[in-house]
PDB file of N, CA and C in Angstrom:
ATOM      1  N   UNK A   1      54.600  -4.246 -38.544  1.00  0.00           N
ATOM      2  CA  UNK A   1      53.225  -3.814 -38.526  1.00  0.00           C
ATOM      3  C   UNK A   1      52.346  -4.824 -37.801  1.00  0.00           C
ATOM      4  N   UNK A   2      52.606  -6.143 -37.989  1.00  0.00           N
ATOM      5  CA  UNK A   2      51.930  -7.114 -37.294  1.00  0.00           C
ATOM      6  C   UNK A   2      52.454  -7.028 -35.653  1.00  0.00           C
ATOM      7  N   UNK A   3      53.363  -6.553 -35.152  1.00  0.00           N
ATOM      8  CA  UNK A   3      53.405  -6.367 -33.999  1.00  0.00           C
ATOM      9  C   UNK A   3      52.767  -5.256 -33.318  1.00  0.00           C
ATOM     10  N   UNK A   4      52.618  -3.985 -34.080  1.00  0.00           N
ATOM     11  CA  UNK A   4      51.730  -2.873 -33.387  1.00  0.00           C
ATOM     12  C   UNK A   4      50.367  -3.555 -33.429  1.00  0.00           C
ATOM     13  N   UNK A   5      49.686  -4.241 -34.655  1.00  0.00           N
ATOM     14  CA  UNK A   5      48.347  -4.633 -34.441  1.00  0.00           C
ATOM     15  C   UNK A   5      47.996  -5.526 -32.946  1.00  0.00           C
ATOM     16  N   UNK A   6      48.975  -6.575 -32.975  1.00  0.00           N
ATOM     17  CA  UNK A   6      49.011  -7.387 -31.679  1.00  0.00           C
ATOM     18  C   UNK A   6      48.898  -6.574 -30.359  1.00  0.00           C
ATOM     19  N   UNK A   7      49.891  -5.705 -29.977  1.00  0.00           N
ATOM     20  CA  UNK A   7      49.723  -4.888 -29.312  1.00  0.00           C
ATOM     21  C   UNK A   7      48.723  -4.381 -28.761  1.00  0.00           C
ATOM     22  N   UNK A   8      47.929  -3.525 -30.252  1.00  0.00           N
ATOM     23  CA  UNK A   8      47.108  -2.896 -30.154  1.00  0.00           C
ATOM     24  C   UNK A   8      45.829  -3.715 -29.483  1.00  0.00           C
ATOM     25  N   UNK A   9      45.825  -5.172 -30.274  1.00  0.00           N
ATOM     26  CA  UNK A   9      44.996  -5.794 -29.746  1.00  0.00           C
ATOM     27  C   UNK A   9      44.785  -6.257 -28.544  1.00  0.00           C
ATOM     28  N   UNK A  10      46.153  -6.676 -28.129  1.00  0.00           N
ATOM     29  CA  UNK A  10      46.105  -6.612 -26.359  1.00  0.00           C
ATOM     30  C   UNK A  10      45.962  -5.683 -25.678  1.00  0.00           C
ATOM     31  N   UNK A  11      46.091  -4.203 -25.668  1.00  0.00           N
ATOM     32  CA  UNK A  11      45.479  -3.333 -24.883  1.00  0.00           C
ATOM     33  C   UNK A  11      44.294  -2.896 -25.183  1.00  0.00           C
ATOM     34  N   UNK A  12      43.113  -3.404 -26.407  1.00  0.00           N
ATOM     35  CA  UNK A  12      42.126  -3.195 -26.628  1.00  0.00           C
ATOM     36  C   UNK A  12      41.458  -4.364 -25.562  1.00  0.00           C
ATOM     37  N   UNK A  13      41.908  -5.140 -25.716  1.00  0.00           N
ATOM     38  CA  UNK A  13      41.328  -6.388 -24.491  1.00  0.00           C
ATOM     39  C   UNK A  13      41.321  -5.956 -22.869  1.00  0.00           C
ATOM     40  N   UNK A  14      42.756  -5.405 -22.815  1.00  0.00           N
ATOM     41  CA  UNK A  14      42.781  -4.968 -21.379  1.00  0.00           C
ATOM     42  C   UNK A  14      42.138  -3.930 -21.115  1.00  0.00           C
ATOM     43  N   UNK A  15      41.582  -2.514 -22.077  1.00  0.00           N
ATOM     44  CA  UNK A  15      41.186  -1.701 -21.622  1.00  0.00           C
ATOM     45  C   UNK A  15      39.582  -2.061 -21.459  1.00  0.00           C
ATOM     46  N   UNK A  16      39.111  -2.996 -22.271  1.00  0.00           N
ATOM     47  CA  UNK A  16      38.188  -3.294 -22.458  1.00  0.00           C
ATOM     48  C   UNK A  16      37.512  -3.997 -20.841  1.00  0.00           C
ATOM     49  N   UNK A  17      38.199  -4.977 -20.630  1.00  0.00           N
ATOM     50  CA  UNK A  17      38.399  -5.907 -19.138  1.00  0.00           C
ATOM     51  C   UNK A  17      38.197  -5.211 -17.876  1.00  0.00           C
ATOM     52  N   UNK A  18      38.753  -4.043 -17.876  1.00  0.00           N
ATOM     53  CA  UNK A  18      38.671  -3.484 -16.648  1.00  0.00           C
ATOM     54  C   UNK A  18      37.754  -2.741 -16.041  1.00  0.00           C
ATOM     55  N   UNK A  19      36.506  -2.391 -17.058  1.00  0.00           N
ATOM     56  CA  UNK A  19      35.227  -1.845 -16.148  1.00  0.00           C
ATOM     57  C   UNK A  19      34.902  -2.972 -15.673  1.00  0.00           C
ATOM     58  N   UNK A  20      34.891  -4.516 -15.987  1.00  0.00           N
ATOM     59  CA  UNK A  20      34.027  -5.407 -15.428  1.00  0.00           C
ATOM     60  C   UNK A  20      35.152  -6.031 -14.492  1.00  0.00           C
ATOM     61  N   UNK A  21      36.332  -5.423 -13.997  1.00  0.00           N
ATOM     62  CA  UNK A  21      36.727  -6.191 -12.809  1.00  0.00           C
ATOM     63  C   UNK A  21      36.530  -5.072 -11.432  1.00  0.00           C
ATOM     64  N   UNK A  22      35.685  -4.403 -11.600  1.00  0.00           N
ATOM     65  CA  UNK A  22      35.298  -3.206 -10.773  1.00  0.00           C
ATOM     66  C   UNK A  22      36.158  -2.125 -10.488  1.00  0.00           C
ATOM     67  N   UNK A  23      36.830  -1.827 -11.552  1.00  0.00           N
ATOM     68  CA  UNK A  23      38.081  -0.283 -11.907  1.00  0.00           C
ATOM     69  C   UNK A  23      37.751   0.271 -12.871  1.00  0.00           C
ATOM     70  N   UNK A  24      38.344   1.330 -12.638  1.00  0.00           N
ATOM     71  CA  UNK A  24      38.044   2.494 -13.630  1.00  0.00           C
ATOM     72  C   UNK A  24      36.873   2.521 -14.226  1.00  0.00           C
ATOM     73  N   UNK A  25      35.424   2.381 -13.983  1.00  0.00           N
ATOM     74  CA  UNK A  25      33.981   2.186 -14.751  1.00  0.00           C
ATOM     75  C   UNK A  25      33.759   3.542 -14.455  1.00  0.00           C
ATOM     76  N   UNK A  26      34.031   4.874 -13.315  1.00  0.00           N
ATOM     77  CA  UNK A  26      33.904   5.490 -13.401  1.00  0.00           C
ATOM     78  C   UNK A  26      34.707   6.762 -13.609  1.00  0.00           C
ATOM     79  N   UNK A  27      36.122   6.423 -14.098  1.00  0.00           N
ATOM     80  CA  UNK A  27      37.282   7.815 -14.274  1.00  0.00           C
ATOM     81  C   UNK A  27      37.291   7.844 -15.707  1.00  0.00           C
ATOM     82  N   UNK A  28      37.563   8.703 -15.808  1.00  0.00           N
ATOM     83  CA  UNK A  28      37.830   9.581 -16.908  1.00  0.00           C
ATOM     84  C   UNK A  28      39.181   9.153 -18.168  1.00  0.00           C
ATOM     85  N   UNK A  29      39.963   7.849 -17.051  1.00  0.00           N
ATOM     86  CA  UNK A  29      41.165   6.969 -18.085  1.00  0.00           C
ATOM     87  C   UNK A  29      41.064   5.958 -17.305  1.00  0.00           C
ATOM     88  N   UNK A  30      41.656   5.128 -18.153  1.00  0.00           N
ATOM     89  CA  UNK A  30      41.678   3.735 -18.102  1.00  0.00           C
ATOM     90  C   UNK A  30      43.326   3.823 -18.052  1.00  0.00           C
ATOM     91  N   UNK A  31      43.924   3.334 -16.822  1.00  0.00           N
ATOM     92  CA  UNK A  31      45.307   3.194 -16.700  1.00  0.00           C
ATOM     93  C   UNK A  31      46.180   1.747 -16.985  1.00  0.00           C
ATOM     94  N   UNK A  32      46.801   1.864 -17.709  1.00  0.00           N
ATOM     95  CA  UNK A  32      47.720   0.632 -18.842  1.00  0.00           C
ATOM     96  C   UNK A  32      49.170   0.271 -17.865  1.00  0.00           C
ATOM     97  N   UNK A  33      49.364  -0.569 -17.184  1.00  0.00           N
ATOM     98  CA  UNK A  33      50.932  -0.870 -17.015  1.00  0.00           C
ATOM     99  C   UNK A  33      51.323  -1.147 -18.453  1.00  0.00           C
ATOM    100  N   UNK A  34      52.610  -0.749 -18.772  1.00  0.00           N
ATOM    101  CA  UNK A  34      53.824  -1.061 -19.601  1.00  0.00           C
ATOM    102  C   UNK A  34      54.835  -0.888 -18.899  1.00  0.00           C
ATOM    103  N   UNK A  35      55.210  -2.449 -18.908  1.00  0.00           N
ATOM    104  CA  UNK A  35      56.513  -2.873 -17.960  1.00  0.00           C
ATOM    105  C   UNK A  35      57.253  -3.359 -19.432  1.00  0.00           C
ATOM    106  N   UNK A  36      58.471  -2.887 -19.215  1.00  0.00           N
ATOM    107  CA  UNK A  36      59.783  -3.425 -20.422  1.00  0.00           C
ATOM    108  C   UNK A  36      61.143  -3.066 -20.174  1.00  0.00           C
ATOM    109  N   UNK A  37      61.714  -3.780 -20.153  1.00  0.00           N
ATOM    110  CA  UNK A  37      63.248  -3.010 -19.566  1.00  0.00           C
ATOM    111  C   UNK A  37      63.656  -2.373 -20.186  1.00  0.00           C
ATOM    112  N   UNK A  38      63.954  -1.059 -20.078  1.00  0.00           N
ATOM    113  CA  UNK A  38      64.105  -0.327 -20.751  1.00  0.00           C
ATOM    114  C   UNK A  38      65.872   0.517 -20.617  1.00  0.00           C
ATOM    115  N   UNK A  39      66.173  -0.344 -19.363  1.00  0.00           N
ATOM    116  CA  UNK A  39      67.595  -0.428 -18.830  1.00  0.00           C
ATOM    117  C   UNK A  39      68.076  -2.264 -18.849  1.00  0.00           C
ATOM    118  N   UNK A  40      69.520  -2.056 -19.095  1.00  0.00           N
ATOM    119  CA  UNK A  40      69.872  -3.283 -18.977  1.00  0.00           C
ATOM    120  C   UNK A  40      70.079  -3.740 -20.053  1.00  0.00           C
ATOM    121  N   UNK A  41      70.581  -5.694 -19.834  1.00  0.00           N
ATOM    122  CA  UNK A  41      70.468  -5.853 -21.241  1.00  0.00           C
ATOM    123  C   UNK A  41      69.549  -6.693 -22.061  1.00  0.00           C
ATOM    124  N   UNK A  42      68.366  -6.559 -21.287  1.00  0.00           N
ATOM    125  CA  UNK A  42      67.058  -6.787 -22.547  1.00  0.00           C
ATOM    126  C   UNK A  42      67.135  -5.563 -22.922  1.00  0.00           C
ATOM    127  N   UNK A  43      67.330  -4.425 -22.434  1.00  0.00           N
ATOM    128  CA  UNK A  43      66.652  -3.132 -23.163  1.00  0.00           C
ATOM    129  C   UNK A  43      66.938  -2.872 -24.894  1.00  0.00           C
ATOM    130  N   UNK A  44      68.094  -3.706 -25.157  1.00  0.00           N
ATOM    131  CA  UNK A  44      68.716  -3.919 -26.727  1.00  0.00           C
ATOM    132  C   UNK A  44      67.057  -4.139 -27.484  1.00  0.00           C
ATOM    133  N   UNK A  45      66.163  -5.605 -27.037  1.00  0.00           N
ATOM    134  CA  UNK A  45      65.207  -5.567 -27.302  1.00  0.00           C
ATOM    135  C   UNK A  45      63.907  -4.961 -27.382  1.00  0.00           C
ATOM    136  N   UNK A  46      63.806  -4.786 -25.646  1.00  0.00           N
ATOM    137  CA  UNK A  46      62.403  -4.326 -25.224  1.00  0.00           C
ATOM    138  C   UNK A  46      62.388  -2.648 -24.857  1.00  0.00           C
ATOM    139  N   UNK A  47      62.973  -1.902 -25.594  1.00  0.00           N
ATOM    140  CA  UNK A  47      63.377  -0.480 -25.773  1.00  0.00           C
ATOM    141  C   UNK A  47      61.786  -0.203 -26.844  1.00  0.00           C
ATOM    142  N   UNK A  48      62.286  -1.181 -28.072  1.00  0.00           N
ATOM    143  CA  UNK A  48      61.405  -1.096 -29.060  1.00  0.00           C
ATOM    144  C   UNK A  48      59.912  -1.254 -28.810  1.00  0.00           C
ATOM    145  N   UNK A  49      59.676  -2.552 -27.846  1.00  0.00           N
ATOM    146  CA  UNK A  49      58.646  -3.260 -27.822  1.00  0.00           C
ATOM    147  C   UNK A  49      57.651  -1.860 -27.221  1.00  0.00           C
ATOM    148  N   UNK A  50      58.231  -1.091 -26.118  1.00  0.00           N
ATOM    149  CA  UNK A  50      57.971  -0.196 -25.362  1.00  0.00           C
ATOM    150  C   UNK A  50      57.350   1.194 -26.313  1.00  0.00           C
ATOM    151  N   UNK A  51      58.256   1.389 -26.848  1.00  0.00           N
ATOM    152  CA  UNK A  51      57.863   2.591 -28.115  1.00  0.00           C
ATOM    153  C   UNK A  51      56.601   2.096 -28.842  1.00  0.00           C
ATOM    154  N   UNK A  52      56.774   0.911 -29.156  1.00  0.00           N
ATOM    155  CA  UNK A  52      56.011   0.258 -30.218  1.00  0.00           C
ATOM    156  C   UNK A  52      54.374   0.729 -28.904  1.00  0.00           C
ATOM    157  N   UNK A  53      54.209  -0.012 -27.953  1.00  0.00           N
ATOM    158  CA  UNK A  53      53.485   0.223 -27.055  1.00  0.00           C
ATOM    159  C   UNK A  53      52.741   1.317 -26.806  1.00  0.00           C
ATOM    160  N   UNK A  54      53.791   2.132 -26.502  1.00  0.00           N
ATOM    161  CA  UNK A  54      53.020   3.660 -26.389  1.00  0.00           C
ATOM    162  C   UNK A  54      53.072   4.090 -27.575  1.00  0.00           C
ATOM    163  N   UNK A  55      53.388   4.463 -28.851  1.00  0.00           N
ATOM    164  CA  UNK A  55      52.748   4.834 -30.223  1.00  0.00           C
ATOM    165  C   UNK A  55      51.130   4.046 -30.228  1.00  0.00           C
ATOM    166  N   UNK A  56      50.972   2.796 -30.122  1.00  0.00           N
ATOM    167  CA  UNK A  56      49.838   1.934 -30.447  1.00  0.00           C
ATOM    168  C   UNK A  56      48.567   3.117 -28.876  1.00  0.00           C
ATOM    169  N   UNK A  57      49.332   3.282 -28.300  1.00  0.00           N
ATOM    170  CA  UNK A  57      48.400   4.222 -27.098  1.00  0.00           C
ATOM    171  C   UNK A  57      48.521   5.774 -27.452  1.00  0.00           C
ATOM    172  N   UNK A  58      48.903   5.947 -28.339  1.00  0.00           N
ATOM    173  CA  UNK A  58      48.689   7.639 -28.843  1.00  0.00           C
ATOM    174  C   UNK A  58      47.207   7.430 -30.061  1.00  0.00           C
ATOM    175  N   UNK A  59      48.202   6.397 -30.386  1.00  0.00           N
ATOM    176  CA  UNK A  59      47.015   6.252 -31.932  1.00  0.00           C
ATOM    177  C   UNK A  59      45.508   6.213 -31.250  1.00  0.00           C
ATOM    178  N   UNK A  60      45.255   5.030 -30.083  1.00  0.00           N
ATOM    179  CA  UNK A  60      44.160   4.682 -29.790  1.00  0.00           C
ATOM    180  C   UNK A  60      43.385   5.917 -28.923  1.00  0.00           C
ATOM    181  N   UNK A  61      44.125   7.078 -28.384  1.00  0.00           N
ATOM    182  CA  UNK A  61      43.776   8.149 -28.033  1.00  0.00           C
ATOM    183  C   UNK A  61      43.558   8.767 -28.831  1.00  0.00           C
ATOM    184  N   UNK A  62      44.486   9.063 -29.450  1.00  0.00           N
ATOM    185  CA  UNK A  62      43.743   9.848 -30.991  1.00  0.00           C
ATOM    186  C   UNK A  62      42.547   9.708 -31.967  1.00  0.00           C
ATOM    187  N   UNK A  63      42.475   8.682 -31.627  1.00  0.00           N
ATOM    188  CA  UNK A  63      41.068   8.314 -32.038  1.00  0.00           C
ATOM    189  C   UNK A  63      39.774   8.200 -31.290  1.00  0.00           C
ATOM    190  N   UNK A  64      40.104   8.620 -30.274  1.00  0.00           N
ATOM    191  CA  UNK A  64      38.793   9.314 -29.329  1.00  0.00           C
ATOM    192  C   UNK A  64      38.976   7.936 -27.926  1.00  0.00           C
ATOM    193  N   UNK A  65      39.985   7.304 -27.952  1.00  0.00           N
ATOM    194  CA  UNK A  65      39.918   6.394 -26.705  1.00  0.00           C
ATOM    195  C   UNK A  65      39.758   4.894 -26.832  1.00  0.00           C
ATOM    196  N   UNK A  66      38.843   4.940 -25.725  1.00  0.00           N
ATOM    197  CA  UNK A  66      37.940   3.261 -25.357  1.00  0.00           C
ATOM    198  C   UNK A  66      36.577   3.616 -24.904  1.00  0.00           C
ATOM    199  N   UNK A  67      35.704   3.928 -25.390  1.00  0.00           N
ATOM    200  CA  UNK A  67      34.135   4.041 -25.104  1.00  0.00           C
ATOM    201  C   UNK A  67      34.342   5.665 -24.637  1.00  0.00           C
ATOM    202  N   UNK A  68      35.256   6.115 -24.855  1.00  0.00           N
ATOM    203  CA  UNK A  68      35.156   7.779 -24.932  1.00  0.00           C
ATOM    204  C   UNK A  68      36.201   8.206 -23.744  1.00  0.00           C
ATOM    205  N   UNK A  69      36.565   7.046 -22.828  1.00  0.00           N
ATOM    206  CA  UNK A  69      38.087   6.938 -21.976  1.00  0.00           C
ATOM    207  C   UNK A  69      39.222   7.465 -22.566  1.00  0.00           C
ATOM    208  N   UNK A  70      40.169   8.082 -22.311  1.00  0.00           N
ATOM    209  CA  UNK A  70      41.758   8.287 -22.728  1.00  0.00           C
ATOM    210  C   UNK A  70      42.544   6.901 -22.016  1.00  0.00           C
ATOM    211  N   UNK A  71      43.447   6.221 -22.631  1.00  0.00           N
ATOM    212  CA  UNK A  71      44.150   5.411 -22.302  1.00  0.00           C
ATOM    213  C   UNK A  71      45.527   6.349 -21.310  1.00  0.00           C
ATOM    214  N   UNK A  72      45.740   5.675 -20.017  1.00  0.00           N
ATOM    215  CA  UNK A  72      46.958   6.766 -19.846  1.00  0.00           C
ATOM    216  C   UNK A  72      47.792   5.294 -19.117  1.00  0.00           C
ATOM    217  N   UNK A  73      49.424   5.507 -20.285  1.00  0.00           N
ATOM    218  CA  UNK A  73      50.534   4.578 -19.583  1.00  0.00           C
ATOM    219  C   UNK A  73      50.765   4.383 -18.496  1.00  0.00           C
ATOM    220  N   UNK A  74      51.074   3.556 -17.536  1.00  0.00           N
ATOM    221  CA  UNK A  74      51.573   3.847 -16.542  1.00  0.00           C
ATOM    222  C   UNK A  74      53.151   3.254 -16.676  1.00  0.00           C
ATOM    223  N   UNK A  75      54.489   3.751 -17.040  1.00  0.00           N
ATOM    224  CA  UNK A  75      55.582   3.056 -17.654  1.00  0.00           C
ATOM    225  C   UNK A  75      56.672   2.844 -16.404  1.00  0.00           C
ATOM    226  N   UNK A  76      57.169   2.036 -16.076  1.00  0.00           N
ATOM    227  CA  UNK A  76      57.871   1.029 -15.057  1.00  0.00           C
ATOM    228  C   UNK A  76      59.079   0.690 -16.310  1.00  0.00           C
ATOM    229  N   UNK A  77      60.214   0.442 -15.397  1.00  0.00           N
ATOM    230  CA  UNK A  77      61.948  -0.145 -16.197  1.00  0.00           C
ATOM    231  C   UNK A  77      61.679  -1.938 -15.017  1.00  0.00           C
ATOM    232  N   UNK A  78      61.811  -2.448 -16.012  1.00  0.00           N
ATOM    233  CA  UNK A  78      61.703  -3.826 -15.335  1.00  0.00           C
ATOM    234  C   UNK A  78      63.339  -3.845 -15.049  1.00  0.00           C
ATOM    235  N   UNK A  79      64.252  -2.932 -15.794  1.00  0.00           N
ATOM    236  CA  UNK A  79      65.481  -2.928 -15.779  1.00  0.00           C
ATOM    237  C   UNK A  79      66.360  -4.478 -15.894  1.00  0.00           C
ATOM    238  N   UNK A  80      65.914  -5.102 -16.922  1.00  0.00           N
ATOM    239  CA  UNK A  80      66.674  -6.343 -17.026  1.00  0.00           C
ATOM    240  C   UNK A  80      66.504  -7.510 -16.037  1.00  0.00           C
ATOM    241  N   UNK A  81      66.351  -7.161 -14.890  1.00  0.00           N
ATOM    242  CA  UNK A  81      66.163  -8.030 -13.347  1.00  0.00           C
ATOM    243  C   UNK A  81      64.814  -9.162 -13.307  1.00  0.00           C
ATOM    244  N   UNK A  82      65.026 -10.216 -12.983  1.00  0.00           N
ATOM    245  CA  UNK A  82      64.216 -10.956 -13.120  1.00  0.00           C
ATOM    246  C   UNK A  82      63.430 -10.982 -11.719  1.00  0.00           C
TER     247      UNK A  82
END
């Protein structure tokens, strides 16, 4: 549970951040990279971290957004590769 809050809290920061770096102030979502390998063999780990991620971005949609924004994933496989 302390990891969805963290989460949550870091994409409350990032969604927050990005009208004032001159993006998205005027669309309709605020677009999230989630990079995690989701192939490979971190994916044993960061399979979860990823789920965990986008659940914490349903919830925060479900609850009406970021200042009335929809959060939308943008999800990438880092595929293990450094």
């Amino acid at each position: 549970m302390k990891l969805l809050k963290n989460i949550k809290a870091t994409i409350a920061v990032v969604a927050f951040s990005l009208p004032f770096m001159g993006q998205a102030s005027a669309a309709d979502e605020i677009k999230v990279g989630v990079l995690f390998s989701l192939t490979g063999g971190l994916s044993i780990v960061e399979k979860s971290l990823s789920d965990a991620t986008l659940m914490a971005i349903d919830e925060i949609n479900a609850n009406g957004g970021v200042d009335g924004k929809m959060i939308k994933p943008i999800v990438e496989d880092g595929a293990s590769d450094p």
